[in-house]
N, C-alpha and C. Protein backbone atom coordinates (compact mmCIF):
# COMPACT_ATOMS: atom_id res chain seq x y z
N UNK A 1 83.24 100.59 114.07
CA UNK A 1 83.36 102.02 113.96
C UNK A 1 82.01 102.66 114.30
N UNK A 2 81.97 103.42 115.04
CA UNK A 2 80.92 104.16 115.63
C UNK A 2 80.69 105.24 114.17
N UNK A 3 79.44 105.60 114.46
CA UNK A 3 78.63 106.57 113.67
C UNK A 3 79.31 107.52 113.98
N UNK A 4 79.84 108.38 114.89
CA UNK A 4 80.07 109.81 114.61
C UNK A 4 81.72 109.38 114.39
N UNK A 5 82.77 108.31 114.56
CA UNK A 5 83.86 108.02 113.68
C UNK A 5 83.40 107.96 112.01
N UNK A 6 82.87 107.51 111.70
CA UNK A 6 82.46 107.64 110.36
C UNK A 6 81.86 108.59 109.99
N UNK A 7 81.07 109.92 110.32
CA UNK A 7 81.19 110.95 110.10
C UNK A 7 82.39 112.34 110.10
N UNK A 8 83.81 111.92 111.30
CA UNK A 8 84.57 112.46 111.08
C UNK A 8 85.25 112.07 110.41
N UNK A 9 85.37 110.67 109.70
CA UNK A 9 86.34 110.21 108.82
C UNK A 9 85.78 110.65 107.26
N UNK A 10 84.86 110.72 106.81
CA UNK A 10 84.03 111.43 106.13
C UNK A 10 84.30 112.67 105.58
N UNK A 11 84.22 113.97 106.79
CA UNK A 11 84.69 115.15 107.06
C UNK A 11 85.97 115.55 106.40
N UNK A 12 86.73 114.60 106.79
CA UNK A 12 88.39 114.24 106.82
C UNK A 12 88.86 113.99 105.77
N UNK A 13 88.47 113.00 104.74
CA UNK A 13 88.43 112.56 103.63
C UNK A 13 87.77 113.79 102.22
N UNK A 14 86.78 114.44 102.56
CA UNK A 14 86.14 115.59 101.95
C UNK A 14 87.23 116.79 101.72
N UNK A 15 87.71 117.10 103.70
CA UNK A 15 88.47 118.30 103.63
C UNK A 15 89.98 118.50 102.83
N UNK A 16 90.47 116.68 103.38
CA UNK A 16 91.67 116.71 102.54
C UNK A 16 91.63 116.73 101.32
N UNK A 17 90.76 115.97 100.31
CA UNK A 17 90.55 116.25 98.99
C UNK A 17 90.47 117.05 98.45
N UNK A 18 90.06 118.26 99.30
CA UNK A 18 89.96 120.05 98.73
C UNK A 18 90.83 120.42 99.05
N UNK A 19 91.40 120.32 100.19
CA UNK A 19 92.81 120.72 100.10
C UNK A 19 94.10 120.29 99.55
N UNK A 20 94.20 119.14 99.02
CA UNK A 20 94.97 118.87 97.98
C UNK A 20 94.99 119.06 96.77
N UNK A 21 93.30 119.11 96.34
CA UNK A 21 93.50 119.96 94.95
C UNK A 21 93.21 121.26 95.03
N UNK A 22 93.12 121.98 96.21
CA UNK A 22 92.71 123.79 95.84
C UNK A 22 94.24 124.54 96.25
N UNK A 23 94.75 123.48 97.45
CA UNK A 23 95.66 124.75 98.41
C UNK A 23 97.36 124.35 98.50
N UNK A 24 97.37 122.94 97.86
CA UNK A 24 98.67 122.30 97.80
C UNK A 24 99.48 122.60 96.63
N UNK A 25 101.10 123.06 97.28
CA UNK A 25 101.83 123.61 96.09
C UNK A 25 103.18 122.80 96.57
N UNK A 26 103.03 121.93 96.91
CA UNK A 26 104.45 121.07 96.90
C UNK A 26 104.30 120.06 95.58
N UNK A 27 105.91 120.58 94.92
CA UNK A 27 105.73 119.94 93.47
C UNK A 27 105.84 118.46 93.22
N UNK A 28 106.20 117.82 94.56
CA UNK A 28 106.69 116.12 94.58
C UNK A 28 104.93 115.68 94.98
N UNK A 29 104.02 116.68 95.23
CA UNK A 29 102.52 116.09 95.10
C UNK A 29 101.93 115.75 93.43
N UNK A 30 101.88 114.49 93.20
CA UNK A 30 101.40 114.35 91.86
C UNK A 30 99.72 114.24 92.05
N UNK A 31 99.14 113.95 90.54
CA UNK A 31 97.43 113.37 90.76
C UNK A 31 97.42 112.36 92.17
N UNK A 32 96.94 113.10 93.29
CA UNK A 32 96.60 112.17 94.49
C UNK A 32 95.07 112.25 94.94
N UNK A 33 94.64 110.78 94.91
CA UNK A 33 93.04 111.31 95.56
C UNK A 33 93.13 110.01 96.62
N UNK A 34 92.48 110.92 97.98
CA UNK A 34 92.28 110.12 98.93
C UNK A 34 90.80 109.60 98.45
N UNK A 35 91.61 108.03 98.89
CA UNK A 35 90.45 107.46 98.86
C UNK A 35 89.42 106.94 99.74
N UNK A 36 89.81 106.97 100.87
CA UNK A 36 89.01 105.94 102.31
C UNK A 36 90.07 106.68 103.60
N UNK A 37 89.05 106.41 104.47
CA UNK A 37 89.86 107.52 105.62
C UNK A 37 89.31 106.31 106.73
N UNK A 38 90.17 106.00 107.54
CA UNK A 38 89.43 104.58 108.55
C UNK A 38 89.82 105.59 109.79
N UNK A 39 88.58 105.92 110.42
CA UNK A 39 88.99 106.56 111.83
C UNK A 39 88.48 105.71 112.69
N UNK A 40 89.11 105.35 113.41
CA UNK A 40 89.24 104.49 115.08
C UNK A 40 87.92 105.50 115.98
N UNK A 41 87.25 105.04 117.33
CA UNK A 41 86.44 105.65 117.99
C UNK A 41 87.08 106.55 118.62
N UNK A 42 88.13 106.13 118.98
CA UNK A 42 89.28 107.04 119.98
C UNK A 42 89.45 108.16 119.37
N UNK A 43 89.41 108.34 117.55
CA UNK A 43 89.66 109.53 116.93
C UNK A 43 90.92 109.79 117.15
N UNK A 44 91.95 108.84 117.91
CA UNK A 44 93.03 109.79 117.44
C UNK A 44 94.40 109.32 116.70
N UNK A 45 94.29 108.39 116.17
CA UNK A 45 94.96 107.85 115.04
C UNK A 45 94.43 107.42 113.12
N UNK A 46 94.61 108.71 112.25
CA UNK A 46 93.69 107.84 111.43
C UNK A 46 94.37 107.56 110.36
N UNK A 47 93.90 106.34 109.59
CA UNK A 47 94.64 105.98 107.97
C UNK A 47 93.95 106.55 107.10
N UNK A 48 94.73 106.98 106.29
CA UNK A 48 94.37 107.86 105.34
C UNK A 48 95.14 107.11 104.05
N UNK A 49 94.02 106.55 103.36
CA UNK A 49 94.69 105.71 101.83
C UNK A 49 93.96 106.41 100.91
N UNK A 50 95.54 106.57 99.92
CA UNK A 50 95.28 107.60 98.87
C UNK A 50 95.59 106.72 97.40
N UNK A 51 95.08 107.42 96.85
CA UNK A 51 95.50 106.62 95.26
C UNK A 51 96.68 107.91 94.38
N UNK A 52 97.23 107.34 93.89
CA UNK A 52 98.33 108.22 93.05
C UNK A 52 98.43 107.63 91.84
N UNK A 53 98.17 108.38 90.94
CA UNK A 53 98.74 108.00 89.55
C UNK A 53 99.99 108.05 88.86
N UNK A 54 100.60 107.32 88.44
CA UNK A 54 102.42 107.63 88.15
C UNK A 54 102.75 106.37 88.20
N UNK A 55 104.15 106.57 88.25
CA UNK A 55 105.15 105.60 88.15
C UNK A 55 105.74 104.95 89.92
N UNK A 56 106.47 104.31 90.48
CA UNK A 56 106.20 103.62 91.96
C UNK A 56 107.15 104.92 92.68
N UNK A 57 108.21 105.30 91.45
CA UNK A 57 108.92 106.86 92.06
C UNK A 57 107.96 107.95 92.51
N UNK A 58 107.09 108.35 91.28
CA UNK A 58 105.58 109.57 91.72
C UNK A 58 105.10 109.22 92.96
N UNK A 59 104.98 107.53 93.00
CA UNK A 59 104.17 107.36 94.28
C UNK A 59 105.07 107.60 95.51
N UNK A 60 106.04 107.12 95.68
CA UNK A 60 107.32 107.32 96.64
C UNK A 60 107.05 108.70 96.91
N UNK A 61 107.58 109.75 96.09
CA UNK A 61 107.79 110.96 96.20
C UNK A 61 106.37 111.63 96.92
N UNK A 62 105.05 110.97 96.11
CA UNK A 62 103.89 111.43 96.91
C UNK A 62 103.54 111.91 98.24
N UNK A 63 104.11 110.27 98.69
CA UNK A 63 104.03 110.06 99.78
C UNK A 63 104.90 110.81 101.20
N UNK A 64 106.26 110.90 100.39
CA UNK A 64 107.22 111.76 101.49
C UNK A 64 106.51 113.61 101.01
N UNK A 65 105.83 113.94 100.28
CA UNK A 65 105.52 115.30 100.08
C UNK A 65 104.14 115.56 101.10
N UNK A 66 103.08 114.29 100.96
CA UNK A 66 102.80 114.07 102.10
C UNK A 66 102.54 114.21 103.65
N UNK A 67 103.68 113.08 103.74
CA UNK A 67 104.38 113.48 105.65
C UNK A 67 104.53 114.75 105.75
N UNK A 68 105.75 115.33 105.04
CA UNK A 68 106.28 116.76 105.30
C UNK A 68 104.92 118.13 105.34
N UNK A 69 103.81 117.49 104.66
CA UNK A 69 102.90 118.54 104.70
C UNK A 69 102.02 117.97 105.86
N UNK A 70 102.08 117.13 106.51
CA UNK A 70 101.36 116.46 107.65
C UNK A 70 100.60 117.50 108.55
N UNK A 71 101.86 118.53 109.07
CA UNK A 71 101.23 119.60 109.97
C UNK A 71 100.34 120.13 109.38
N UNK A 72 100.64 120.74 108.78
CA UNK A 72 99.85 121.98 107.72
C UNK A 72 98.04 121.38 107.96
N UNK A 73 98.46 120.00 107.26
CA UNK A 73 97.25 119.45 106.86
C UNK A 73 96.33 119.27 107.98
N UNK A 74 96.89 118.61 108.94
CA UNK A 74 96.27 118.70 110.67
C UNK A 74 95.72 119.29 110.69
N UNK A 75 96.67 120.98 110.74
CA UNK A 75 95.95 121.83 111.49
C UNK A 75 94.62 122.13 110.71
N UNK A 76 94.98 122.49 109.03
CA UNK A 76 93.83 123.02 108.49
C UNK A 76 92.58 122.12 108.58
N UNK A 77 92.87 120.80 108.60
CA UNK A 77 91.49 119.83 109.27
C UNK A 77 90.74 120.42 110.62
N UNK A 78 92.02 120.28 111.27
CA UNK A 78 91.36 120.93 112.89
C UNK A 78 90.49 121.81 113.03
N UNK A 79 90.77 122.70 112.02
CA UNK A 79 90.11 124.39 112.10
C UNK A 79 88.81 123.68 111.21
N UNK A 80 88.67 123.06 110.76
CA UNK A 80 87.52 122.58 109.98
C UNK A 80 86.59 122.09 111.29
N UNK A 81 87.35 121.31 111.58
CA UNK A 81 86.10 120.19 112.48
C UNK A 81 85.94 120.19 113.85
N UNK A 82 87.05 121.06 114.49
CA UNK A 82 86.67 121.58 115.64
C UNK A 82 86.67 120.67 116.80
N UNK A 83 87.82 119.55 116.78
CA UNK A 83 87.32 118.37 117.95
C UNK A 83 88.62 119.13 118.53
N UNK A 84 88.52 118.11 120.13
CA UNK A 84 89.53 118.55 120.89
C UNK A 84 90.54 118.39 120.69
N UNK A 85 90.91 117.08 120.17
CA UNK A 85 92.57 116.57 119.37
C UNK A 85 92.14 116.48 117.90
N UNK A 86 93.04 117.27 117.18
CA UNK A 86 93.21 116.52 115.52
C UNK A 86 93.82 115.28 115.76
N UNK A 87 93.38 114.47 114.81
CA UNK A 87 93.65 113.19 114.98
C UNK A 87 94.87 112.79 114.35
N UNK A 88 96.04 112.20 114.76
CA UNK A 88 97.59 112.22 113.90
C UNK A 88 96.76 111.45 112.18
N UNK A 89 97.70 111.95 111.61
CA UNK A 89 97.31 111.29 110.08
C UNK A 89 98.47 110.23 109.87
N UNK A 90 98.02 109.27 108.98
CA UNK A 90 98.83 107.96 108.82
C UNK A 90 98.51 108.09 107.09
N UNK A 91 99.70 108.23 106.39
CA UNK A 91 98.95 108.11 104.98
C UNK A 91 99.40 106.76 104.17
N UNK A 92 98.67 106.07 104.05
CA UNK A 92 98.83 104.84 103.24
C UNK A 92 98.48 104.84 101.49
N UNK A 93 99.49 104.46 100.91
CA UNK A 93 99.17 103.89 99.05
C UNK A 93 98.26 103.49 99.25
N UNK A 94 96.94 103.29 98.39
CA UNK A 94 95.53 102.46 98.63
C UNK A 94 96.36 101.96 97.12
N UNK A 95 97.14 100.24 96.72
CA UNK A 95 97.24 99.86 95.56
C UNK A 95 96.32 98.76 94.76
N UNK A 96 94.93 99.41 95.66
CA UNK A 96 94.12 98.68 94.92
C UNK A 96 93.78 98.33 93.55
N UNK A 97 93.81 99.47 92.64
CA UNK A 97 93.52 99.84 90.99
C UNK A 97 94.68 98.94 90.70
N UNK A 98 96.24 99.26 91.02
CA UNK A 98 97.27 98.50 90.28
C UNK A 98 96.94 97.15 90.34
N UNK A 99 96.75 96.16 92.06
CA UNK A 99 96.51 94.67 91.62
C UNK A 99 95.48 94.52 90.77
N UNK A 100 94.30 95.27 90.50
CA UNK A 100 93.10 94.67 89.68
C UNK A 100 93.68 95.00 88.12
N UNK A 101 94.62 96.26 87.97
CA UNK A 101 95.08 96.03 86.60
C UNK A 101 95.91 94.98 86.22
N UNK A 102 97.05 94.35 87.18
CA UNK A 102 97.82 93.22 87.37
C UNK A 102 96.81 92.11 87.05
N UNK A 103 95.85 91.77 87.75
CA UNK A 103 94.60 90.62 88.10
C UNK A 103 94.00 90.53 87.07
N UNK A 104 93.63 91.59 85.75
CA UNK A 104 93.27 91.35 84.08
C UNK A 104 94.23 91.37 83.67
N UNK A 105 95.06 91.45 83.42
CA UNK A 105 96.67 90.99 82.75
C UNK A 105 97.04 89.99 82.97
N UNK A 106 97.01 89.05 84.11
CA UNK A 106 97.07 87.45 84.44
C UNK A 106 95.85 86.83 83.66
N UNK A 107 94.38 86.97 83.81
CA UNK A 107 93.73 86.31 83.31
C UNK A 107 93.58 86.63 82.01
N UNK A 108 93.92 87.89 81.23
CA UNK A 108 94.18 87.90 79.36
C UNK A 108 95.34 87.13 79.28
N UNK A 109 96.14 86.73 79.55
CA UNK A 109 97.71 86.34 79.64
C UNK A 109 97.26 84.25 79.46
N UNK A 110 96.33 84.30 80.34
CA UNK A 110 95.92 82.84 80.51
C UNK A 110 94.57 82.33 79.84
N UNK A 111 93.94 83.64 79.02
CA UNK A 111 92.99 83.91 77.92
C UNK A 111 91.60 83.03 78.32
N UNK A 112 91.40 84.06 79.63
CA UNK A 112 90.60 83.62 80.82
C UNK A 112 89.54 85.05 80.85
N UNK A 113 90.21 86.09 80.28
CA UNK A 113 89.10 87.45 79.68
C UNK A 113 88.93 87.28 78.98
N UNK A 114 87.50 87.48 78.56
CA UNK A 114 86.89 88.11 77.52
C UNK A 114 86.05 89.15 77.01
N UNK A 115 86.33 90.08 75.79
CA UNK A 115 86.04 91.21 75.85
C UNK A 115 84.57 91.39 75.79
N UNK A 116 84.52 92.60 76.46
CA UNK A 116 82.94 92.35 76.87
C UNK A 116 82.01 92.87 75.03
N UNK A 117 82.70 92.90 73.90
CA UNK A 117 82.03 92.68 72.88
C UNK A 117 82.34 91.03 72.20
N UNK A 118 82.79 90.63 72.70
CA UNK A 118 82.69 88.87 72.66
C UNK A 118 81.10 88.57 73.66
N UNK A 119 81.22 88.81 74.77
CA UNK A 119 79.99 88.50 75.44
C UNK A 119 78.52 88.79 74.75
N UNK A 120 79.03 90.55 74.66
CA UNK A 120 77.50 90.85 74.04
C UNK A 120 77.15 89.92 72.16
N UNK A 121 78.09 89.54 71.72
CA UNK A 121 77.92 89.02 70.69
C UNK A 121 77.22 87.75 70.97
N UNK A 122 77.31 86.67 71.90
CA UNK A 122 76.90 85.54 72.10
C UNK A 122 75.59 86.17 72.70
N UNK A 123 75.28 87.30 73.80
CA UNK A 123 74.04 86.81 73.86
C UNK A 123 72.97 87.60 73.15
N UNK A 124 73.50 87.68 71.97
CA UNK A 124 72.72 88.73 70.37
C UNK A 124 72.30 87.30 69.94
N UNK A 125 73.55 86.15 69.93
CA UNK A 125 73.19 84.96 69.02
C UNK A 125 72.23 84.11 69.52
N UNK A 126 72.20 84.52 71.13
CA UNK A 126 70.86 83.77 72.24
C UNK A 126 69.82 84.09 71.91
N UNK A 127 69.42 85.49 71.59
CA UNK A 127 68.51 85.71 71.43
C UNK A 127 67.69 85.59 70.26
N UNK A 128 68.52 85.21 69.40
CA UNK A 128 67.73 84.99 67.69
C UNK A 128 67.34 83.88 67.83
């Protein structure tokens, strides 16, 4: 990824975040925060992974409230950043948070965590 792709993906990621929480009134939008915006050099295809909080329906629904606001969102990017093509948006679930909550629930489950006042207790007892 070139430097000025990573400055418009940047841009992109900033603008949509304000515009989802200042200017968005579609009610199937729940808590959504984009999280990572991967723009290509070509600029004109980009992924846009968001995090949603809810249930896998909230996220479903997110996502089609989303698409349907796709234009909107384009354009108001466009008018932001001023390139020759807005770049189509691709919006992807980022379900990163869920596997790592899944990924401590396997290892408490197999009593492979431990709480981090178990830790600090042993190395209180190191140090005496």
């Amino acid at each position: 990824m070139s430097r000025r792709s990573e400055r418009v993906g940047h841009i992109i990621q900033k603008e949509l975040g304000r515009l989802l929480t200042e200017e968005a009134r579609d009610p199937r939008l729940g808590f959504v925060t984009v999280v990572n915006v991967n723009c290509p050099n070509d600029l004109r295809n980009v992924k846009i992974y968001i995090s949603v909080m809810g249930s896998p329906e909230q996220k479903k629904k997110t996502l089609l409230g989303l698409n349907s606001a796709k234009g909107y969102l384009r354009s108001r990017v466009g008018n932001i950043i001023q390139l020759r093509y807005v770049p189509e948006f691709h919006f992807i679930i980022d379900d990163t948070l869920d596997r790592a909550d899944e990924f401590d629930r396997l290892m408490a489950e197999a009593g492979l965590a431990k709480d981090h006042k178990d830790v600090d207790d042993e190395s209180h007892k190191e140090d005496s």
